[in-house]
N, C-alpha and C. Protein backbone atom coordinates (compact mmCIF):
# COMPACT_ATOMS: atom_id res chain seq x y z
N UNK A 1 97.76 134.71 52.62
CA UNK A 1 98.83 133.77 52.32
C UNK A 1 100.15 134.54 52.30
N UNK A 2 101.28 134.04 52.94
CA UNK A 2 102.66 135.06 52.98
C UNK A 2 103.19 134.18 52.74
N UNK A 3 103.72 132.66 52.05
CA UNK A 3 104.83 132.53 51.61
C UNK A 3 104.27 130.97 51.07
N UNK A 4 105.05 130.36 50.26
CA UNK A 4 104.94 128.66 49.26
C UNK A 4 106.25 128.16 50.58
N UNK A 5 105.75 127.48 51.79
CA UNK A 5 106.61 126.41 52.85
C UNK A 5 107.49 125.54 51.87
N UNK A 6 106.78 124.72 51.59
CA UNK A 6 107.61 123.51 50.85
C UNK A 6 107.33 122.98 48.97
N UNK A 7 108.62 122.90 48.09
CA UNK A 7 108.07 122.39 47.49
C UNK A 7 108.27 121.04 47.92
N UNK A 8 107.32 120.07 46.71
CA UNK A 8 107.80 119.03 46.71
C UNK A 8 108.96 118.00 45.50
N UNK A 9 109.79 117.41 45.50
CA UNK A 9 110.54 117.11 44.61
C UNK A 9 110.12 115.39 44.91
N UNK A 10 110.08 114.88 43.92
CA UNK A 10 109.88 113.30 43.78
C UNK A 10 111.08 112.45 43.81
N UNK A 11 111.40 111.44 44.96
CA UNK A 11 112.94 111.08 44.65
C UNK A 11 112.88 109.26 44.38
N UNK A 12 113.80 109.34 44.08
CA UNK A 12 113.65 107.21 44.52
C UNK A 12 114.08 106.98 45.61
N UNK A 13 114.66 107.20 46.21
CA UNK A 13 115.30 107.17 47.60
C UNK A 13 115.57 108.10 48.88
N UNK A 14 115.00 108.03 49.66
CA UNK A 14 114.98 109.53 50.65
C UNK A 14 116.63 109.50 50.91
N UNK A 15 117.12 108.33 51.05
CA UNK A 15 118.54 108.23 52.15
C UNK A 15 119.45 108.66 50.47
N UNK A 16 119.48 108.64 49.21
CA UNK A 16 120.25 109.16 48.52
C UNK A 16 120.29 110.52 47.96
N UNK A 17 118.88 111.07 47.80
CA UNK A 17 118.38 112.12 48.12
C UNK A 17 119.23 113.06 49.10
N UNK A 18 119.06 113.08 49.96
CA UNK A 18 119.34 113.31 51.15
C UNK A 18 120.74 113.59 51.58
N UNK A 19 121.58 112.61 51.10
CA UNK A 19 123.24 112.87 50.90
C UNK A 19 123.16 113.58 50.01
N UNK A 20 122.68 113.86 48.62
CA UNK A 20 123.03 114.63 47.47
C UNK A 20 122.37 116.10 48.34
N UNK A 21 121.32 116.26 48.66
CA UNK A 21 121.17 117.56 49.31
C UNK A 21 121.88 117.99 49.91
N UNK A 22 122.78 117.28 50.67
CA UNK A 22 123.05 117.87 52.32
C UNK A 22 124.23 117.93 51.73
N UNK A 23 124.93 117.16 51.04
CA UNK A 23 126.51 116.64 50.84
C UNK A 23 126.45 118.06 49.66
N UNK A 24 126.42 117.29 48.53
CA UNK A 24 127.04 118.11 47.15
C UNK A 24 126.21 119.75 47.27
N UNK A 25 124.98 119.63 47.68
CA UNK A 25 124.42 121.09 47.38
C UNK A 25 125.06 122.00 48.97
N UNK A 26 124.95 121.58 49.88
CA UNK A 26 125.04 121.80 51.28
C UNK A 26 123.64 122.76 51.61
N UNK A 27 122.79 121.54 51.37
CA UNK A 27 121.53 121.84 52.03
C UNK A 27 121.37 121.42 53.70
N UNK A 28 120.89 122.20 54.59
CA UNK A 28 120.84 121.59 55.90
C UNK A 28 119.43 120.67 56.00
N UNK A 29 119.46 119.52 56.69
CA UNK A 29 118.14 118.66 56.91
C UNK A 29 117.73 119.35 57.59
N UNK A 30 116.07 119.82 57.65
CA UNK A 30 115.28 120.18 59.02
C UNK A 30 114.27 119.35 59.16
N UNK A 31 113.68 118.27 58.56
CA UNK A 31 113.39 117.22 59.42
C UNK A 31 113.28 115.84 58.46
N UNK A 32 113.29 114.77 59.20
CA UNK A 32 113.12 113.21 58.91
C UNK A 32 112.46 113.01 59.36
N UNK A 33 111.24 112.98 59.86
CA UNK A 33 110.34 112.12 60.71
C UNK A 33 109.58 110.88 59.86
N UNK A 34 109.81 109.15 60.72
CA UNK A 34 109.31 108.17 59.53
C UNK A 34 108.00 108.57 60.24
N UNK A 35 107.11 108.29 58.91
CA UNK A 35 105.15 108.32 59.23
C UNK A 35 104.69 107.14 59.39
N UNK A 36 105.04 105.98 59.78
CA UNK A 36 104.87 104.33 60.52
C UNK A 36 104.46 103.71 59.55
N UNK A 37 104.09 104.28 57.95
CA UNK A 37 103.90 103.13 56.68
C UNK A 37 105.24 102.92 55.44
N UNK A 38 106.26 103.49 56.31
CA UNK A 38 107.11 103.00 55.18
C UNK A 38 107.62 104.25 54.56
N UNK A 39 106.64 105.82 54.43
CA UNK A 39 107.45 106.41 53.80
C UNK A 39 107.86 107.56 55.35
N UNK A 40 108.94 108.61 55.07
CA UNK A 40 109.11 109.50 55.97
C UNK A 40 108.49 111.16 55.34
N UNK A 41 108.71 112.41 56.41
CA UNK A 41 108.66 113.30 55.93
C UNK A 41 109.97 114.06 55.83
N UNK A 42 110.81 114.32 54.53
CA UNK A 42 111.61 114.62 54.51
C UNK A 42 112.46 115.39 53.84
N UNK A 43 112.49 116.86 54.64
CA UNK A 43 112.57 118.43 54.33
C UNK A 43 113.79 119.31 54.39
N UNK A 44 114.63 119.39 53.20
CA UNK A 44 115.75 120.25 53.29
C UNK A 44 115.74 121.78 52.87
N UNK A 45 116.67 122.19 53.28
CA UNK A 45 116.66 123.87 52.31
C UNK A 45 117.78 124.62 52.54
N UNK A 46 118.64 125.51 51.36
CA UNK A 46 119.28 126.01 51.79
C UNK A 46 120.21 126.24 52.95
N UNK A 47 121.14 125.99 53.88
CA UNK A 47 121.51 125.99 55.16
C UNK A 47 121.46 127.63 55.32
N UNK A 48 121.51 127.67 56.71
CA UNK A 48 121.33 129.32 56.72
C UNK A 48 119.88 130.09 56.34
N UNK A 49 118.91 129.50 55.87
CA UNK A 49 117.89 129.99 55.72
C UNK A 49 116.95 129.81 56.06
N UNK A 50 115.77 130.40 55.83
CA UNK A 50 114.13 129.98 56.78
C UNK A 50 113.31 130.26 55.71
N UNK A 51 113.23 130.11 54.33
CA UNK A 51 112.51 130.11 53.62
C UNK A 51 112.03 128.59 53.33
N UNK A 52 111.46 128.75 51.95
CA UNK A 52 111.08 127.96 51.51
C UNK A 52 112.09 126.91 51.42
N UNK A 53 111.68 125.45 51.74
CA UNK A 53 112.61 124.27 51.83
C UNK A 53 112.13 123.47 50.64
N UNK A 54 112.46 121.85 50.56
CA UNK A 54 112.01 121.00 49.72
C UNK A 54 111.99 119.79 50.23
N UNK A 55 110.67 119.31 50.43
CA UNK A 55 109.74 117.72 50.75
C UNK A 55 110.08 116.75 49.55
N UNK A 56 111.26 116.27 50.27
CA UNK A 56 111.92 114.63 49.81
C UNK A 56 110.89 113.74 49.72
N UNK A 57 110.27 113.58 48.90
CA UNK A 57 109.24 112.37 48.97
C UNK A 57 109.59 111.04 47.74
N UNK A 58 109.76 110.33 48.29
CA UNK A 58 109.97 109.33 47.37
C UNK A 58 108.51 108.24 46.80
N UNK A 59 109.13 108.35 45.40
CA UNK A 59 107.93 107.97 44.58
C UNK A 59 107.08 106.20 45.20
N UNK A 60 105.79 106.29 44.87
CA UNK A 60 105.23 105.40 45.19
C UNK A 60 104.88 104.34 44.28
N UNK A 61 104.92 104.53 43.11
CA UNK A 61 104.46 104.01 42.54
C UNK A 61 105.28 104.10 40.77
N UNK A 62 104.96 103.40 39.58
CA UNK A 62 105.55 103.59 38.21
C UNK A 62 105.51 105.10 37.94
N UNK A 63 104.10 105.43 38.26
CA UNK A 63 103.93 106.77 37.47
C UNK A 63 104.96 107.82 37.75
N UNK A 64 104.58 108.13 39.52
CA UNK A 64 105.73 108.79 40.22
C UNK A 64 107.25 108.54 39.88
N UNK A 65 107.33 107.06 39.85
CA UNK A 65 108.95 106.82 39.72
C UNK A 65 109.44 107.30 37.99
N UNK A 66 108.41 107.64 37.54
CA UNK A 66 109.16 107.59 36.29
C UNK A 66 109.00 109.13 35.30
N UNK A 67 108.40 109.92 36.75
CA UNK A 67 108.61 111.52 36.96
C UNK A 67 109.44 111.74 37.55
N UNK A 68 110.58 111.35 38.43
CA UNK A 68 111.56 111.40 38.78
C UNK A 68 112.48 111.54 37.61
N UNK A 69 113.04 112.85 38.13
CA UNK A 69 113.99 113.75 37.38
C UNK A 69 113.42 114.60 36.52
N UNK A 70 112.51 114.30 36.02
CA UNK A 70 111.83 115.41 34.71
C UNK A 70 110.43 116.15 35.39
N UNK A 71 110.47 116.48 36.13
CA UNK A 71 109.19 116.93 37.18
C UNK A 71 108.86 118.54 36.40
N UNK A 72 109.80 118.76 35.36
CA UNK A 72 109.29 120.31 34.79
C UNK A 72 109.75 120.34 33.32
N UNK A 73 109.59 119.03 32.85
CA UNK A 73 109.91 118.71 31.32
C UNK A 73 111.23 119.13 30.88
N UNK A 74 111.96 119.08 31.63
CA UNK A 74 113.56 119.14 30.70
C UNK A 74 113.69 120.71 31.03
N UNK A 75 113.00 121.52 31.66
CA UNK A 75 113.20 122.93 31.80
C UNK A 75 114.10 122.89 33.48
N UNK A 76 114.67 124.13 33.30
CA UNK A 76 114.90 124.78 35.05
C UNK A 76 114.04 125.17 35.28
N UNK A 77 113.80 124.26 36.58
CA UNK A 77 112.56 124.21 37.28
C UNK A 77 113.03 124.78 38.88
N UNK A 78 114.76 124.89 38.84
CA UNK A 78 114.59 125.36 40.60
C UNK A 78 115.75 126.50 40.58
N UNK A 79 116.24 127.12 41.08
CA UNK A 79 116.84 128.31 41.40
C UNK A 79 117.51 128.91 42.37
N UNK A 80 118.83 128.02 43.04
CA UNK A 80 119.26 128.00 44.00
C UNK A 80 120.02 129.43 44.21
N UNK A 81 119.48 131.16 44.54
CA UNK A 81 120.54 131.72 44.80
C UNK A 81 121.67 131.91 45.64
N UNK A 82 122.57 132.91 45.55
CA UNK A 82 124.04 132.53 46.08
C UNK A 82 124.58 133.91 46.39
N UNK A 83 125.15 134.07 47.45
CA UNK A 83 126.04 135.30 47.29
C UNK A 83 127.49 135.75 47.14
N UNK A 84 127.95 134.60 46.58
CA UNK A 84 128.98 134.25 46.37
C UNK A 84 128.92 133.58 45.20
N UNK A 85 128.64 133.60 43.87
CA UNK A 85 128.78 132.49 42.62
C UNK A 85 130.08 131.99 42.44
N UNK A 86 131.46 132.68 42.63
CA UNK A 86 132.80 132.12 41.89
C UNK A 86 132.65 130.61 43.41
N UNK A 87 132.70 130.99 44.46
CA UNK A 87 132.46 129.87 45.73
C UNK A 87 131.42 128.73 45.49
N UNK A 88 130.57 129.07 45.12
CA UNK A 88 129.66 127.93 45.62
C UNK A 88 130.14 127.37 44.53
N UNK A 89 129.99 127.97 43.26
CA UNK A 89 130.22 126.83 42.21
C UNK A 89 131.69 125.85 42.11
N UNK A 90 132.36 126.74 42.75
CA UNK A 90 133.63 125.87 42.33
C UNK A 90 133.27 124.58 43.65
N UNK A 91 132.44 125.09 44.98
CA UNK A 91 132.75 123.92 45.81
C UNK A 91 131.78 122.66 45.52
N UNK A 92 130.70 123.24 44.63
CA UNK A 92 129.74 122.43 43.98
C UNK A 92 130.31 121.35 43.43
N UNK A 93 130.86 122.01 42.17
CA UNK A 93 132.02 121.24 41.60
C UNK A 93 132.74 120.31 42.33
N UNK A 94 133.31 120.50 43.15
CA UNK A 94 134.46 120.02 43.72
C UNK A 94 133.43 118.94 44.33
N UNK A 95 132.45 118.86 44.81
CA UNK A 95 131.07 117.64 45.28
C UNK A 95 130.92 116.65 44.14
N UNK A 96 130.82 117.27 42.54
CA UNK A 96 130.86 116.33 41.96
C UNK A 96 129.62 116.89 41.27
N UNK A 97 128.76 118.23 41.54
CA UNK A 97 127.66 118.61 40.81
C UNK A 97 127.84 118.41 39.03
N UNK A 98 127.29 117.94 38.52
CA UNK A 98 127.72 118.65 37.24
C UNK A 98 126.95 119.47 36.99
N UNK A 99 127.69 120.46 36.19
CA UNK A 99 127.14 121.75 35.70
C UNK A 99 127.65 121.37 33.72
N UNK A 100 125.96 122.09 33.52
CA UNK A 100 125.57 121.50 31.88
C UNK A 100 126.52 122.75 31.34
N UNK A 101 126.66 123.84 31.72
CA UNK A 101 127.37 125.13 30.90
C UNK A 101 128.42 125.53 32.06
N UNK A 102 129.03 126.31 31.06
CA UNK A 102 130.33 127.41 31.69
C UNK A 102 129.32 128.79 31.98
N UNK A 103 130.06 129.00 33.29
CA UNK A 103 129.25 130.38 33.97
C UNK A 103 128.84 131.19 32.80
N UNK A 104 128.11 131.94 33.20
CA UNK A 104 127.37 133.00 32.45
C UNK A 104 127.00 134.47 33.04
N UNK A 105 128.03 135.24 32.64
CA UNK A 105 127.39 136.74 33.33
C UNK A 105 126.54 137.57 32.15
N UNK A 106 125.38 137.63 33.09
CA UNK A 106 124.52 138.35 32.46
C UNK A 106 124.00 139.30 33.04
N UNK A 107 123.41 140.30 32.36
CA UNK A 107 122.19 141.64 33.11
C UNK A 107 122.03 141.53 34.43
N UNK A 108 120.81 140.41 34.47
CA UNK A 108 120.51 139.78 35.91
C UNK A 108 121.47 138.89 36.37
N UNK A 109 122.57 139.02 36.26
CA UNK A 109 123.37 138.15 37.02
C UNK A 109 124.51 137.12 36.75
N UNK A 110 125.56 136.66 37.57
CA UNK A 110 125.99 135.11 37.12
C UNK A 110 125.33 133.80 37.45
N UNK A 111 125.43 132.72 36.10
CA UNK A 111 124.21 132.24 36.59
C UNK A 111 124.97 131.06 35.91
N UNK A 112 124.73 129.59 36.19
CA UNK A 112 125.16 128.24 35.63
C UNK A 112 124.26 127.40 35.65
N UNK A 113 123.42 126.36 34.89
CA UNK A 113 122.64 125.55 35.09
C UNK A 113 123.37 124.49 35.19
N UNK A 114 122.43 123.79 36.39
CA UNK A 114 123.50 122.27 36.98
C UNK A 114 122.42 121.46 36.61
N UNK A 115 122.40 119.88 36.93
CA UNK A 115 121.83 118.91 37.36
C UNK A 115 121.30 118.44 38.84
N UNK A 116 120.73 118.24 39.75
CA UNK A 116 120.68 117.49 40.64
C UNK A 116 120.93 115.80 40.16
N UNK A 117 121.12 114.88 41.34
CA UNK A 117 121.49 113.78 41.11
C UNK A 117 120.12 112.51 39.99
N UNK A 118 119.23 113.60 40.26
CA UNK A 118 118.37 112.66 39.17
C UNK A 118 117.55 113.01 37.92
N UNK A 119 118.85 114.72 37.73
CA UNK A 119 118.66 114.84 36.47
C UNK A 119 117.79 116.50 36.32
N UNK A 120 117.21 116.92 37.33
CA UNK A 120 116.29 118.05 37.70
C UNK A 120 117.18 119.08 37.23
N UNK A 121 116.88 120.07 36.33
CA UNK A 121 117.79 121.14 36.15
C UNK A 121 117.73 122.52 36.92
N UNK A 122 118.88 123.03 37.40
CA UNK A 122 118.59 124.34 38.48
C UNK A 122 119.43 125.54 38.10
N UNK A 123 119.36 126.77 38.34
CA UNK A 123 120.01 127.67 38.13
C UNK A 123 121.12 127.90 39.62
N UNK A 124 121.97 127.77 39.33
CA UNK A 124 122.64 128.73 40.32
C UNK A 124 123.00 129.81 40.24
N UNK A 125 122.59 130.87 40.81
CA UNK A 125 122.57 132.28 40.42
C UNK A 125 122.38 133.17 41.41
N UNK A 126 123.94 133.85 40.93
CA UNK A 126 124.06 134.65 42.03
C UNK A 126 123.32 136.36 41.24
N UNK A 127 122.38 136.81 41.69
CA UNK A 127 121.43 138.27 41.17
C UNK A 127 122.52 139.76 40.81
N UNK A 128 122.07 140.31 39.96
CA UNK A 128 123.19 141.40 39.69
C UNK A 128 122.53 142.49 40.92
């Protein structure tokens, strides 16, 4: 095994999803394909990169829909790094991310925990 491809994130909507990825985070789409029952497969990540991405899947059902946003109990659950922290965050910002704290330089790094649009908490962090 050499690498985790995709996670998956639970959304309500692929098409709002999808703007919040691409738009406020500036994630690049690498694919949409619809699967002919209604839902699609639908995979962003980082722009500029070939790692690990994240499978937009929108919930099917109560249970799913109502794991949407809390998919790691109120913890940071994702970890977007950066090589640039004073940049991304301010253009984050400027998208409309909110960010729960004021930067933080630490040991390992500068680091800010944000929101995604349905509440998922992430680190942005740029590594010392």
């Amino acid at each position: 095994m050499s690498y985790i491809a995709l996670v998956t994130l639970v959304v309500r909507d692929y098409d709002e999803a999808l703007a919040f990825y691409t738009g406020a985070l500036g994630f690049e789409p690498v694919e949409d394909t619809d699967r002919g029952d209604g839902s699609r497969w639908v995979v962003v990540r980082p722009r500029g990169t070939t790692g690990t991405g994240l499978l937009l899947a929108r919930a099917k059902d109560e249970a799913q829909l109502a794991s949407v946003g809390a998919q790691t109990g109120g913890r940071v659950g994702f970890f977007l790094h950066t090589e640039d922290f004073a940049r991304d965050h301010e253009r984050m910002r400027a998208a409309g991310v909110r960010f729960l704290e004021e930067p933080r330089h630490e040991t390992y790094g500068s680091v800010a925990v944000f929101e995604d649009l349905y509440g998922n908490r992430w680190d942005l962090l740029q590594p010392a």
